[in-house]
Each structure stands twice: as structure tokens, then as C-alpha cells.
Protein backbone atom coordinates (compact mmCIF):
# COMPACT_ATOMS: atom_id res chain seq x y z
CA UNK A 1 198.57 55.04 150.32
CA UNK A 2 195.02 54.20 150.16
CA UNK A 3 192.24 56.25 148.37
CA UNK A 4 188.84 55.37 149.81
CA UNK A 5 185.93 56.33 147.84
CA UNK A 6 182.93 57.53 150.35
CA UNK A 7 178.90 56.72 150.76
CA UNK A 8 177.33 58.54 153.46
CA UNK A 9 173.82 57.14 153.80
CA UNK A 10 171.01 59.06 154.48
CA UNK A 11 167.35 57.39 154.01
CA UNK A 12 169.53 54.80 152.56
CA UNK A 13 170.39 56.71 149.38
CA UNK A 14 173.92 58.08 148.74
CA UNK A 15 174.16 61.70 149.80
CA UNK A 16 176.94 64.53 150.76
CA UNK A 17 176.64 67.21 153.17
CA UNK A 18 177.90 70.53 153.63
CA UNK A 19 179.77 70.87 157.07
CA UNK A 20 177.75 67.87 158.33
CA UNK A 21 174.59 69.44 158.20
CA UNK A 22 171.27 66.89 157.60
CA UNK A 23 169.80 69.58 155.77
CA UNK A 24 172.01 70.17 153.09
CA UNK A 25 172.14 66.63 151.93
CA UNK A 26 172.57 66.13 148.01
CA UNK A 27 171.58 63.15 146.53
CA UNK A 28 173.73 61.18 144.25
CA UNK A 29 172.81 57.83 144.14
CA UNK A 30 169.15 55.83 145.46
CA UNK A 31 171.38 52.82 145.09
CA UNK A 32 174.00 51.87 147.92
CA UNK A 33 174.99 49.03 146.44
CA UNK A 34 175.24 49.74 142.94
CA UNK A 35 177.61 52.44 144.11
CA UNK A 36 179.73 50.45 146.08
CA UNK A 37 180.28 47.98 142.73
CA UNK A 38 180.71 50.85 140.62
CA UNK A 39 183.63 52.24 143.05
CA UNK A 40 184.97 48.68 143.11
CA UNK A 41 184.83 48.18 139.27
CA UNK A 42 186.76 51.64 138.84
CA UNK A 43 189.71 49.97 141.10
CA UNK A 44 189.38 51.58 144.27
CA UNK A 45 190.09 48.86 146.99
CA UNK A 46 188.37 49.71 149.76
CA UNK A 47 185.34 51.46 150.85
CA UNK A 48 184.18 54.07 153.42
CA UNK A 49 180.87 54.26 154.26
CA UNK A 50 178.99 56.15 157.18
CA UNK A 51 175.50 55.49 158.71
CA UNK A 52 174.89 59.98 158.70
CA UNK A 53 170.96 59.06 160.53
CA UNK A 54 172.76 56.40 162.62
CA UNK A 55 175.02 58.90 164.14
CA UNK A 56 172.09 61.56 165.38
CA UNK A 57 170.54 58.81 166.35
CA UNK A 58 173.22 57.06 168.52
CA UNK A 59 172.15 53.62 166.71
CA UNK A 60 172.12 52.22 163.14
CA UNK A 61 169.73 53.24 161.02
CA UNK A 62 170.52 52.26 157.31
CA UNK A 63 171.73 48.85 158.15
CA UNK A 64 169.89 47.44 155.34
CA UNK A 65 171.91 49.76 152.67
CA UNK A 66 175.00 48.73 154.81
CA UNK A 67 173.88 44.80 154.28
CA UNK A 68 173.34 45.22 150.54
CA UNK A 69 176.95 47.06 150.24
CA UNK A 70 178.91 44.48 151.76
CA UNK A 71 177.12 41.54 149.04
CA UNK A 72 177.43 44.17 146.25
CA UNK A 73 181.81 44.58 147.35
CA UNK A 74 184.54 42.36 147.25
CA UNK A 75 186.26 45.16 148.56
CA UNK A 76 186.81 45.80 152.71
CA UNK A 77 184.51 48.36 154.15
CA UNK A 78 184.73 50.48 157.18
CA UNK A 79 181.43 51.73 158.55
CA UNK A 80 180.90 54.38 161.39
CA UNK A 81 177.82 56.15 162.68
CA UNK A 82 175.99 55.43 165.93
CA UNK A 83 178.27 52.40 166.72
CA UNK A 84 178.04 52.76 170.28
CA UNK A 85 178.80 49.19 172.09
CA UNK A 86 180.46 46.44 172.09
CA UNK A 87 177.50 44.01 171.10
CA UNK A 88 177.38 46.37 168.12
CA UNK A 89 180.82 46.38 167.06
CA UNK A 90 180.18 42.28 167.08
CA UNK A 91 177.41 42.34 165.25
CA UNK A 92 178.67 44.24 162.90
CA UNK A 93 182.12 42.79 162.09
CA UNK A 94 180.26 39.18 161.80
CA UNK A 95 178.56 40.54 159.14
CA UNK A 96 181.42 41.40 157.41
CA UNK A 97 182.80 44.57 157.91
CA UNK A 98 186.83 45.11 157.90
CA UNK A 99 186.81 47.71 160.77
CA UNK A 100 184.46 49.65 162.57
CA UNK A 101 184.42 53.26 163.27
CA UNK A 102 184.17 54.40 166.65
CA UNK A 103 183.41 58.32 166.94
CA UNK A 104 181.40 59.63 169.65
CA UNK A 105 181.87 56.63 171.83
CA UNK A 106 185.49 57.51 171.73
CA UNK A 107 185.07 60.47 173.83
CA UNK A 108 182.16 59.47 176.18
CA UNK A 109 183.85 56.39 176.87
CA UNK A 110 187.36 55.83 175.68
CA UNK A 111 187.74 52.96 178.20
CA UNK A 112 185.31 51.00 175.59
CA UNK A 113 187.26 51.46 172.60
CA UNK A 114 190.45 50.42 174.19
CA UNK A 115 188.58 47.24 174.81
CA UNK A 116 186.80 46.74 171.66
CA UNK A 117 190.45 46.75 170.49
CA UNK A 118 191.45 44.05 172.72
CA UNK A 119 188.64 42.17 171.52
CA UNK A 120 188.87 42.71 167.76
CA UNK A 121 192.21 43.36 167.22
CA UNK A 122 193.07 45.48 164.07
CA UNK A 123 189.48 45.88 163.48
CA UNK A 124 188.69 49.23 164.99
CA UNK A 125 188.98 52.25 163.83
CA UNK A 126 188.85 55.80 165.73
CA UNK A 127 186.73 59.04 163.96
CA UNK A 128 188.22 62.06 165.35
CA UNK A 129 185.71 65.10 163.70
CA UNK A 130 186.85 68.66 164.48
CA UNK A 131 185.69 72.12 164.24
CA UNK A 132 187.57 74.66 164.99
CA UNK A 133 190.09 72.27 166.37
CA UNK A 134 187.67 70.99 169.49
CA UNK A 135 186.35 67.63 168.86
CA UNK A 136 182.74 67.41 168.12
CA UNK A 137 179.84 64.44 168.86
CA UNK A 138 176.76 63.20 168.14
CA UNK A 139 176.76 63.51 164.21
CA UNK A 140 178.79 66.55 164.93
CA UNK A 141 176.10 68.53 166.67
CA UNK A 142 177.57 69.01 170.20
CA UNK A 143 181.28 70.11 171.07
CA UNK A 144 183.34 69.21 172.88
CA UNK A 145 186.42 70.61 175.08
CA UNK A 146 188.94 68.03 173.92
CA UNK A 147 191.35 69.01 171.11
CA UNK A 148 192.40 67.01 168.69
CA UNK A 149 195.55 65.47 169.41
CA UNK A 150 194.82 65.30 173.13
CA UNK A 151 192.32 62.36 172.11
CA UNK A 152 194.60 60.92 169.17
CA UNK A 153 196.97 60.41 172.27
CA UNK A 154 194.63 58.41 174.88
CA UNK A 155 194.49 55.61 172.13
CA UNK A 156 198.39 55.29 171.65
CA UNK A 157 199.33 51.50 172.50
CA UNK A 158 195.72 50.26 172.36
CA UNK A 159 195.97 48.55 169.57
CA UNK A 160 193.62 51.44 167.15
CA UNK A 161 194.20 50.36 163.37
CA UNK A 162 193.63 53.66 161.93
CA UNK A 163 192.23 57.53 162.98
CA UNK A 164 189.97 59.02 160.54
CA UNK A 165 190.53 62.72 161.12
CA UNK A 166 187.76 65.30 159.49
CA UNK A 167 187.93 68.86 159.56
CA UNK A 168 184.11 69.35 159.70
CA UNK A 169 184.77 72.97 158.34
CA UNK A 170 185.74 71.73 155.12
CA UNK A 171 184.00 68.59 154.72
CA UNK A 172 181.87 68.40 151.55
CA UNK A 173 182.95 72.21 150.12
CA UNK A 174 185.84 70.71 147.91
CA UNK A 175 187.91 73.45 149.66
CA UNK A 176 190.84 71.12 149.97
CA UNK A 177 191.87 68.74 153.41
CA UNK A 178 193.42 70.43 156.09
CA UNK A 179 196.50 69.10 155.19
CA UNK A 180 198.70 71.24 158.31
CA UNK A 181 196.74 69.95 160.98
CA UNK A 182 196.26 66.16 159.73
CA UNK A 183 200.37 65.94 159.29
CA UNK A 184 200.42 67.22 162.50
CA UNK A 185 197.84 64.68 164.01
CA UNK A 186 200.24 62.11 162.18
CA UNK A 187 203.53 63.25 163.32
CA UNK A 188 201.88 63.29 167.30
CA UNK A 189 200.68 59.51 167.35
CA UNK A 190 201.73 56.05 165.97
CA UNK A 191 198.67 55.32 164.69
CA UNK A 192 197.95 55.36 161.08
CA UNK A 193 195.85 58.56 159.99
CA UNK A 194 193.57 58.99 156.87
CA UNK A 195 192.47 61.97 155.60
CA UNK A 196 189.14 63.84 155.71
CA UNK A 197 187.30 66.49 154.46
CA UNK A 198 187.47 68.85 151.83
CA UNK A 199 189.16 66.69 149.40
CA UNK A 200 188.87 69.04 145.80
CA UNK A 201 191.23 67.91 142.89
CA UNK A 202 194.21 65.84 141.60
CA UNK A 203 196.43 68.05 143.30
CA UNK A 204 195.67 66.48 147.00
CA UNK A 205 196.10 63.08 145.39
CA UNK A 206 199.44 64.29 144.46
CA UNK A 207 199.83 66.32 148.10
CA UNK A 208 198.99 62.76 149.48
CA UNK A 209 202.35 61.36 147.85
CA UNK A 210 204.41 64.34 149.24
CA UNK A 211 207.63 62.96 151.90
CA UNK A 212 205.91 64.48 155.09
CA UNK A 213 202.42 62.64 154.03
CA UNK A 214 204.13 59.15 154.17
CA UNK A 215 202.97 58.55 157.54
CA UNK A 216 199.28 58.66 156.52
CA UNK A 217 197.40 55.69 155.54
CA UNK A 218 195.72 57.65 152.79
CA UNK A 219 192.33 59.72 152.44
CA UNK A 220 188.53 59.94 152.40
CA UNK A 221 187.03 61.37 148.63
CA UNK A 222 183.52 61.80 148.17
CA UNK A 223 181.91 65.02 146.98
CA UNK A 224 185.13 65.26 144.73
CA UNK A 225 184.62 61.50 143.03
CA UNK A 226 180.65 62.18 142.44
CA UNK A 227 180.80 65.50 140.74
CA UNK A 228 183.89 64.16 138.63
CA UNK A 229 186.46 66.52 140.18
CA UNK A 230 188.58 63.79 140.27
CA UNK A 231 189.00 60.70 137.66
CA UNK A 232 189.41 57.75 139.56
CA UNK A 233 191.75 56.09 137.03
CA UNK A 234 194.11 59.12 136.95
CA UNK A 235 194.03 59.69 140.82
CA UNK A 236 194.71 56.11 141.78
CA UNK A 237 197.71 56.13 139.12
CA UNK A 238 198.85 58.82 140.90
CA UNK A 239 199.06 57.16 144.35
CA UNK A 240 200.78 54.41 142.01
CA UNK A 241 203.55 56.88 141.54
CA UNK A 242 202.38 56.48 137.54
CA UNK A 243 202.52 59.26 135.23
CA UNK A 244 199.14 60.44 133.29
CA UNK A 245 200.07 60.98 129.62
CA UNK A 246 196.49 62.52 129.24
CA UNK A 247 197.93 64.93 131.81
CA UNK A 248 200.50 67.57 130.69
């Protein structure tokens, strides 16, 4: 079970949004890179990152943060946000990246994802955002009809490594994940799922280690690790199955 510690980039600083929206950004860090040391000195293993102008935009925008993070890391990164094509996805993953995250793409054209897959086998990664349970695009400013699992399923045997499932109502409120409809999401595909939005305390680290969770590949943290919600040495420890003594 995998904890991955979040930078959204906006103006390539280190923000969090409320719901998604560009105007409620918070800054945390001017310094991409330092961040993405700091996460990897506190013994988180891999890191999630999103391009947040990139996906309005349909195209990258902070791909010089994204460069500096991925000399700064040891550790793997996934990146999403206005990823749109294959030559993308290429250019990309020769620069280093461990997967790709395809979101809007995935519902314009699902046809390209499956082939991306072909391509770069275990490299690819589907974002699945939802409001209200209908699949939204374009940074999360349009809707869509599709539900949820109905796209989860077009992807089944294509060779996805992992879904990234957000629940864009929660995401950066520390309300807690949606933990009911991400199980479900899990128990209605093969493919791995990880955990997004809303992620508050310790107690969905220890949700994350629950029997019916097992099928996840872990969860997305952000807002939560920034404002020190959550220790990073006690929440990892946790995944460890290791008991805090500074925790009664």
C-alpha cells in the first residue's frame, strides 16, 4: 500500500486547491524541487505530481518544475495534466517519468490510451475525476455524461497500471476520501486503484489498511501532509502495519 505525497503545480510553485478551482490556490512551496527531496528524505517512495495550468490548457505548462523534480527525486513520479498524445506521453517518459497520467484524453479518446498502453506497457496511468459521480474534463471544468465505473470498465484488459480516482467534491477540504465509492470502483475493475481527494488524518491511513481496501494500490495526500495533519513518519509506519508508541 503506497502513500504518495502530492505537488500540484501552478506558476510552477507548489499549491492546493479547493474542489479544483484555479482561484483558490494556496501556496506552499516556490520550490518544486526542494519539495520533492524533502518528501523523499521523509521516506515516502514515490511521488505524484500534476501540471494544474497544463490541464486547462490541454498542454504542459510547468514542464520546467516537472524537469527540476525528476533531478531533485530518486523516487518514481507520475505526472498528469494536459497529456494529450502520444508524442507527449514519449516525451515525457524519456525524460524520466515512471507513468503518465492520462485524464481527459481518456474520455475524448479512449482508443488512444489503450494504445499508449500497448506502447508503454505498465507506464500509463488512467485519472478518473468525479463530481457528483459523472466524470469531469478539462481541469475539471466541463462534465461529462459518463459515470464512473462505466469508464473504469472500457480500460479492463488494456494493459492500464493504475486508476487514480478523485472525488473532486472533496479534494483539498481534508473532509476525508470517499472511501464507499473508491472500494466500489476497486471491487468493479482489475485494475489497481489509488485514492483521491479529501485525504484528512491518520485515521484514512489506517482505513487504507482495512481487509476491503486491500485491493487498492494506496492513496494521494497533499493538503493533509503540508498543513501537518498527518506526520509522515507515523502514517507510513502505519501502512507498515507498525505500531506508534507516541500514539496511545
Amino acid at each position: 500500500m503506497i502513500l504518495f505525497p502530492a505537488i500540484d503545480l501552478k506558476d510552477g510553485k507548489c499549491v492546493r486547491l479547493k474542489h479544483g478551482d484555479m482561484a483558490t490556490a494556496t501556496i506552499y512551496n516556490d520550490d518544486p524541487a526542494g519539495q520533492a527531496k524533502a518528501f523523499e528524505d521523509q521516506g515516502f517512495e514515490w511521488l505524484h505530481v500534476v501540471d494544474l495550468n497544463g490541464a486547462f490548457k490541454g498542454q504542459s505548462v510547468n514542464s520546467a518544475a516537472v524537469g527540476a523534480i525528476l533531478k531533485a527525486t530518486k523516487n518514481p513520479v507520475q505526472l498528469g495534466g494536459g497529456i494529450r498524445t502520444l508524442a507527449q506521453i514519449e516525451d515525457w517518459l524519456d525524460r524520466g517519468l515512471a507513468r503518465v497520467i492520462l485524464g481527459t484524453v481518456a474520455v475524448r479518446d479512449p482508443d488512444l490510451v489503450k494504445q499508449a498502453c500497448k506502447e508503454f506497457p505498465g507506464k500509463i496511468a488512467v485519472g478518473i475525476d468525479a463530481k457528483g459521480g459523472k466524470v469531469a474534463v478539462e481541469g475539471w471544468a466541463e462534465a461529462s455524461s459518463l459515470g464512473v465505473i462505466e469508464l473504469a470498465q472500457k480500460f479492463e484488459g488494456a494493459g492500464v497500471a493504475a486508476i487514480i480516482y478523485t472525488d473532486i467534491d472533496r479534494d483539498g477540504v481534508l473532509t476525508g476520501i470517499n472511501w464507499d465509492a473508491t472500494i466500489d470502483l476497486a471491487e468493479a475493475v482489475s485494475i489497481p486503484v489509488i485514492a483521491s481527494g479529501g485525504l484528512a488524518s491518520i485515521a484514512d491511513i489506517v482505513r487504507m489498511t482495512m481487509p476491503d481496501a486491500t485491493k487498492l494500490e494506496g492513496a494521494i495526500s497533499g493538503r493533509a501532509l503540508y498543513d501537518g495533519r498527518i506526520d509522515p513518519a507515523e502514517a507510513l509506519a502505519v501502512l507498515q502495519g507498525k505500531a506508534m508508541e507516541t500514539r496511545s
